[in-house]
Protein backbone atom coordinates (compact mmCIF):
# COMPACT_ATOMS: atom_id res chain seq x y z
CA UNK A 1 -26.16 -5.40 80.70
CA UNK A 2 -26.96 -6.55 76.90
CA UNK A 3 -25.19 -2.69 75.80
CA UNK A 4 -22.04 -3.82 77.41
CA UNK A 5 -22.07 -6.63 76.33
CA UNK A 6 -21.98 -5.43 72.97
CA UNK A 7 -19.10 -3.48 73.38
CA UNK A 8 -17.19 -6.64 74.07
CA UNK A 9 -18.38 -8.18 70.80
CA UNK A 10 -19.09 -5.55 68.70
CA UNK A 11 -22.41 -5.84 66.67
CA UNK A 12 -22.04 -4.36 63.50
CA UNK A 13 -24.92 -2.37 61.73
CA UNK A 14 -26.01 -0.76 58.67
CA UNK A 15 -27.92 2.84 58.42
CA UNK A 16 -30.15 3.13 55.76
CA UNK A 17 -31.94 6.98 55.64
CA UNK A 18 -31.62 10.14 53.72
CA UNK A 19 -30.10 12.40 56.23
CA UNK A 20 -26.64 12.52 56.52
CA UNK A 21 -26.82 14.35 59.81
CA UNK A 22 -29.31 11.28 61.32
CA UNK A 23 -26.51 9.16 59.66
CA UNK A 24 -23.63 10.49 61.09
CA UNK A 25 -25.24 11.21 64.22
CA UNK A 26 -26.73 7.56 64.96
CA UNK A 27 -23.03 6.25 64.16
CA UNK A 28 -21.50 8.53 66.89
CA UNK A 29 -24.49 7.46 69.45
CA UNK A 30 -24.28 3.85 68.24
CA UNK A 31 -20.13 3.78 68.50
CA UNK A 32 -20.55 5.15 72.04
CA UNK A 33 -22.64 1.89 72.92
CA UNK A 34 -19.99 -0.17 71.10
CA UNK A 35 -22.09 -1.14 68.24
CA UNK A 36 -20.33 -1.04 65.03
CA UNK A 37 -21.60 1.07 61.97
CA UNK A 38 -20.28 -0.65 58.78
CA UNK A 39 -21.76 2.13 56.42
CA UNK A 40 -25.02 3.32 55.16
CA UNK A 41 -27.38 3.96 52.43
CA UNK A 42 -29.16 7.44 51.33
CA UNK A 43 -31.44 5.87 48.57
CA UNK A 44 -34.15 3.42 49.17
CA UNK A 45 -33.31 1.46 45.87
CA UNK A 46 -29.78 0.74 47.34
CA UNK A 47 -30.17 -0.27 50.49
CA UNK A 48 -30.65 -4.38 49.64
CA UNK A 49 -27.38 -4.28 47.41
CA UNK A 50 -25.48 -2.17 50.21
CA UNK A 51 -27.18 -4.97 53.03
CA UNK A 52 -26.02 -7.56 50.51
CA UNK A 53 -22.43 -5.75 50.01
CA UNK A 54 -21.53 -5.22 54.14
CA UNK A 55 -23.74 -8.07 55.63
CA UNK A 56 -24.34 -6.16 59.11
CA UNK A 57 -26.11 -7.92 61.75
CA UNK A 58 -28.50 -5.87 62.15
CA UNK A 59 -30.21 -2.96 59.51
CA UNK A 60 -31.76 0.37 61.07
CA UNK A 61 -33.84 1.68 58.24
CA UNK A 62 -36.31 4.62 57.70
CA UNK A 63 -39.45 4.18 56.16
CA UNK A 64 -39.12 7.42 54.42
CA UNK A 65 -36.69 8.42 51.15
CA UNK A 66 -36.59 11.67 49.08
CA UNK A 67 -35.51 10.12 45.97
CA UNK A 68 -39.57 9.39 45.02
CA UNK A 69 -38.89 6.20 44.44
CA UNK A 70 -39.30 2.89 46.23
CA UNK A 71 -39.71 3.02 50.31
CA UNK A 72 -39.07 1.56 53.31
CA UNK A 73 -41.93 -0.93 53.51
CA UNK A 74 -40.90 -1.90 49.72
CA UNK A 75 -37.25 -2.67 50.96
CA UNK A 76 -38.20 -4.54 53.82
CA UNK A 77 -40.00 -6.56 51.03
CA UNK A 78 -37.11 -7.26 48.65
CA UNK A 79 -35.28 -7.93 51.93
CA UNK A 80 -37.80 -10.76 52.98
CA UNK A 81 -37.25 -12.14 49.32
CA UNK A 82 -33.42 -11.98 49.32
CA UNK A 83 -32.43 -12.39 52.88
CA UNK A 84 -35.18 -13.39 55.06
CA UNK A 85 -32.72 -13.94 57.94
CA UNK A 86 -31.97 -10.20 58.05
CA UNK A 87 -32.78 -7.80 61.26
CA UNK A 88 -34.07 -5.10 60.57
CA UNK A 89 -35.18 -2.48 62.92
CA UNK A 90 -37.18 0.50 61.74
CA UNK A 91 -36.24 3.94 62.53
CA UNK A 92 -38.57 6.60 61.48
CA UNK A 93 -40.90 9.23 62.62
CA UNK A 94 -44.07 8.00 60.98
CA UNK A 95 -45.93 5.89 63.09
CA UNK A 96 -49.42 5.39 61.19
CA UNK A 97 -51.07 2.31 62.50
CA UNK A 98 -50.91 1.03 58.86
CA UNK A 99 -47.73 1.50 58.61
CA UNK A 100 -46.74 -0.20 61.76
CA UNK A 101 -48.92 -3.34 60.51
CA UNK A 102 -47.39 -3.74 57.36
CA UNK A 103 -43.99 -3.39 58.89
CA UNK A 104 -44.42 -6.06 61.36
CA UNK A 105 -45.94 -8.08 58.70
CA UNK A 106 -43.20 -7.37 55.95
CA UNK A 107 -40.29 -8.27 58.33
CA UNK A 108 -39.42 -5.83 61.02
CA UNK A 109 -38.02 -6.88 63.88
CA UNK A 110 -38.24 -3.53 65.94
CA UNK A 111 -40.43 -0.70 65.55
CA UNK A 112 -38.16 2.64 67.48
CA UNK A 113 -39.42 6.34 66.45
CA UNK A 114 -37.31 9.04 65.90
CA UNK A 115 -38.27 10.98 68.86
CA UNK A 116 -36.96 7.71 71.43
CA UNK A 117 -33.85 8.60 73.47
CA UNK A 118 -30.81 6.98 71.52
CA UNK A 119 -30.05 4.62 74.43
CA UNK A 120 -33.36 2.64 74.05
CA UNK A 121 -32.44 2.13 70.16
CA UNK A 122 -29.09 1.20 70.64
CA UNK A 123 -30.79 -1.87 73.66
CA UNK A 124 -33.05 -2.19 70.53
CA UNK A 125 -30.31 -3.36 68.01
CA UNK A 126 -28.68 -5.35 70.82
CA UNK A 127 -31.81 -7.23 71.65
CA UNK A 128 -32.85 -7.68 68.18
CA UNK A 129 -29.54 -8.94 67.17
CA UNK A 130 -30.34 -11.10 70.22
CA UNK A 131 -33.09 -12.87 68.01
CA UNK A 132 -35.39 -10.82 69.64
CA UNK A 133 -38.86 -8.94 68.23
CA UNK A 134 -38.85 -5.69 70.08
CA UNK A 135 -42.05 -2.94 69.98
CA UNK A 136 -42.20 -0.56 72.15
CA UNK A 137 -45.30 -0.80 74.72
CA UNK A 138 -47.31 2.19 72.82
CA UNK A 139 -46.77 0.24 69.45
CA UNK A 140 -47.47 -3.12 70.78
CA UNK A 141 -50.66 -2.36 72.01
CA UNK A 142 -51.75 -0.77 69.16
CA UNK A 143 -50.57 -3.87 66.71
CA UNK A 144 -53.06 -5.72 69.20
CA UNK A 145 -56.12 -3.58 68.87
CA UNK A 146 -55.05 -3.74 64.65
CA UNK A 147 -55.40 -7.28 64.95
CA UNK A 148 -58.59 -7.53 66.63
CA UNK A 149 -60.43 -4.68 64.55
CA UNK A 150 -59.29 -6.71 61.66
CA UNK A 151 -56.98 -5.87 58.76
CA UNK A 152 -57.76 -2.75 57.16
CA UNK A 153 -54.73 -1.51 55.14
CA UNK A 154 -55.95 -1.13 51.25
CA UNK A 155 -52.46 -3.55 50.66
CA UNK A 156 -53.72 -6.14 52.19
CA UNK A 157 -56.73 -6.21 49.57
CA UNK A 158 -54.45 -6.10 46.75
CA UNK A 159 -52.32 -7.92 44.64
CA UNK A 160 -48.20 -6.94 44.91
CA UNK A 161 -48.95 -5.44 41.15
CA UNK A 162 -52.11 -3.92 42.28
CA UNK A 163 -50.10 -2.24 45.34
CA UNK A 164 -47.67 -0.58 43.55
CA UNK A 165 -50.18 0.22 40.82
CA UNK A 166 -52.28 2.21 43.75
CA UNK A 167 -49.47 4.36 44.99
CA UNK A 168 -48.59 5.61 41.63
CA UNK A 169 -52.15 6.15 41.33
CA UNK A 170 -52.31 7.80 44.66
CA UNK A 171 -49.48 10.35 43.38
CA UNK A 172 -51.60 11.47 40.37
CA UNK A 173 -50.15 9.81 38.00
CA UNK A 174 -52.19 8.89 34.98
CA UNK A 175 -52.36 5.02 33.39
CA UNK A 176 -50.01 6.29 30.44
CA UNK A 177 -47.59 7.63 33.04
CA UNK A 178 -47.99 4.27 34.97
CA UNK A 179 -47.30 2.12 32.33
CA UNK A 180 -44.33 3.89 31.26
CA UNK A 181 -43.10 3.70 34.64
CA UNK A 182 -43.90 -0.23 35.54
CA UNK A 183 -42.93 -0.81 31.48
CA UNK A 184 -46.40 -2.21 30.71
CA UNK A 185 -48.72 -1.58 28.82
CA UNK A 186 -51.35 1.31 29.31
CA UNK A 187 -54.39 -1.28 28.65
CA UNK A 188 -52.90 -3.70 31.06
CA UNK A 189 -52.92 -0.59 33.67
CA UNK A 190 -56.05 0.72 32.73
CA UNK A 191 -57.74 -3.01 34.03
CA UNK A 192 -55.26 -3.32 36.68
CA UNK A 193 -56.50 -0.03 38.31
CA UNK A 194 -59.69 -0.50 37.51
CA UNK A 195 -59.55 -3.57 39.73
CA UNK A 196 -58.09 -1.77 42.48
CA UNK A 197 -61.05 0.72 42.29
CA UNK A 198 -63.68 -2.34 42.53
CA UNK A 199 -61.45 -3.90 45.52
CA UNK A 200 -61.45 -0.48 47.73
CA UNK A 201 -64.83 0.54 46.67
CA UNK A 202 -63.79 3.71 45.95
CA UNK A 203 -63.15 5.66 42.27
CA UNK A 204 -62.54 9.26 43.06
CA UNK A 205 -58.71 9.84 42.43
CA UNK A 206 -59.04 12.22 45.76
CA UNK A 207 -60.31 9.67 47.45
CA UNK A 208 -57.54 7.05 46.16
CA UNK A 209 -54.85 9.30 47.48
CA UNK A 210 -56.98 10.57 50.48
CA UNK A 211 -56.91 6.44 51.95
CA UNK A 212 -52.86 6.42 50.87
CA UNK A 213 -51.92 9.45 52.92
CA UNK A 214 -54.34 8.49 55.75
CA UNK A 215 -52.66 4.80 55.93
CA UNK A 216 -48.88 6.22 54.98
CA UNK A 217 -48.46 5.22 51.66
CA UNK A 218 -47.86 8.03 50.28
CA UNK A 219 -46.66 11.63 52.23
CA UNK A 220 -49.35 14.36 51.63
């Protein structure tokens, strides 16, 4: 069995979420299937220096972080551009069909919710440390009917800067408050979102954050 074969030699893994009980409770779970947790990370903005840092085989990351900065789909990004040989398996309990797309497109290996009995995610880790792509039945066949309606997501109609530009702008934030916080300048952000309004066709601010809750951007 791939599990116990594991234990023999022991695959070692990273946790990267911000709840210390999920933490601590995956690494008992994960020890008990005699996988190997080298440590973890509780901020998003971390996590690539701390994969960098313990090199695991394999990363189980959330897609969610409380800090309100960066997230998991933004990791898995910097990830890609650093270390595009990492496995990473995401471990969350968001499972927005946008999200799932841009998370198979960004990287991920594995797509596990939270509510998945802890024996299937530690066959997971195995498997995908096995060099294999693992999602589930439910989320396979939903990444099928994504990719036959076509792709959808309002990041796949934008430009990296535009992307991040739209989830500040989804949060409220004005274009002063944006430029501050990319350290540009507020005219640059002012035709930058501007753009972004012409590419989704919509100009509403409700409506901007409306379409980033709806495709889990953003939490409402």
């Amino acid at each position: 069995m791939t599990i116990q074969a594991a234990a023999m030699t022991p695959i070692s893994v990273m946790i990267a979420d911000d709840h210390p009980l999920i933490v601590e409770g995956l690494t008992s779970v994960l020890a008990r299937h005699g996988l190997r947790v080298l440590g973890s990370a509780s901020q998003a903005a971390a996590v690539a220096d701390t994969f960098a840092a313990l090199q695991p085989d394999v990363l189980v990351l959330d897609l969610r972080f409380g800090d309100g900065g960066i997230g998991g789909l933004d990791v898995l990004q910097e990830l890609q551009a650093r270390q595009a040989s990492a496995k990473v398996v995401i471990y969350t309990q968001f499972d927005q069909d946008e999200v799932i797309r841009e998370a198979y497109k960004r990287g991920a290996k594995a797509f596990v919710t939270k509510n998945t009995d802890p024996t299937e995610l530690a066959d997971t880790i195995v498997k995908v440390h096995q060099g294999e792509t693992v999602f589930m039945p439910s989320i396979a066949t939903r990444l099928a009917l994504m990719s036959v309606r076509g792709d959808e997501s309002p990041l796949a109609k934008l430009q990296p800067r535009e992307a991040e530009v739209f989830k500040l702008m989804a949060q409220g934030l004005t274009n002063v408050e944006i430029a501050e916080r990319m350290n540009l300048s507020p005219k640059t952000i002012s035709t930058t979102s501007q753009s972004i309004k012409d590419h989704l066709g919509i100009h509403r601010p409700a409506d901007i954050t409306l379409l980033a809750v709806r495709c889990g951007l953003i939490e409402p």
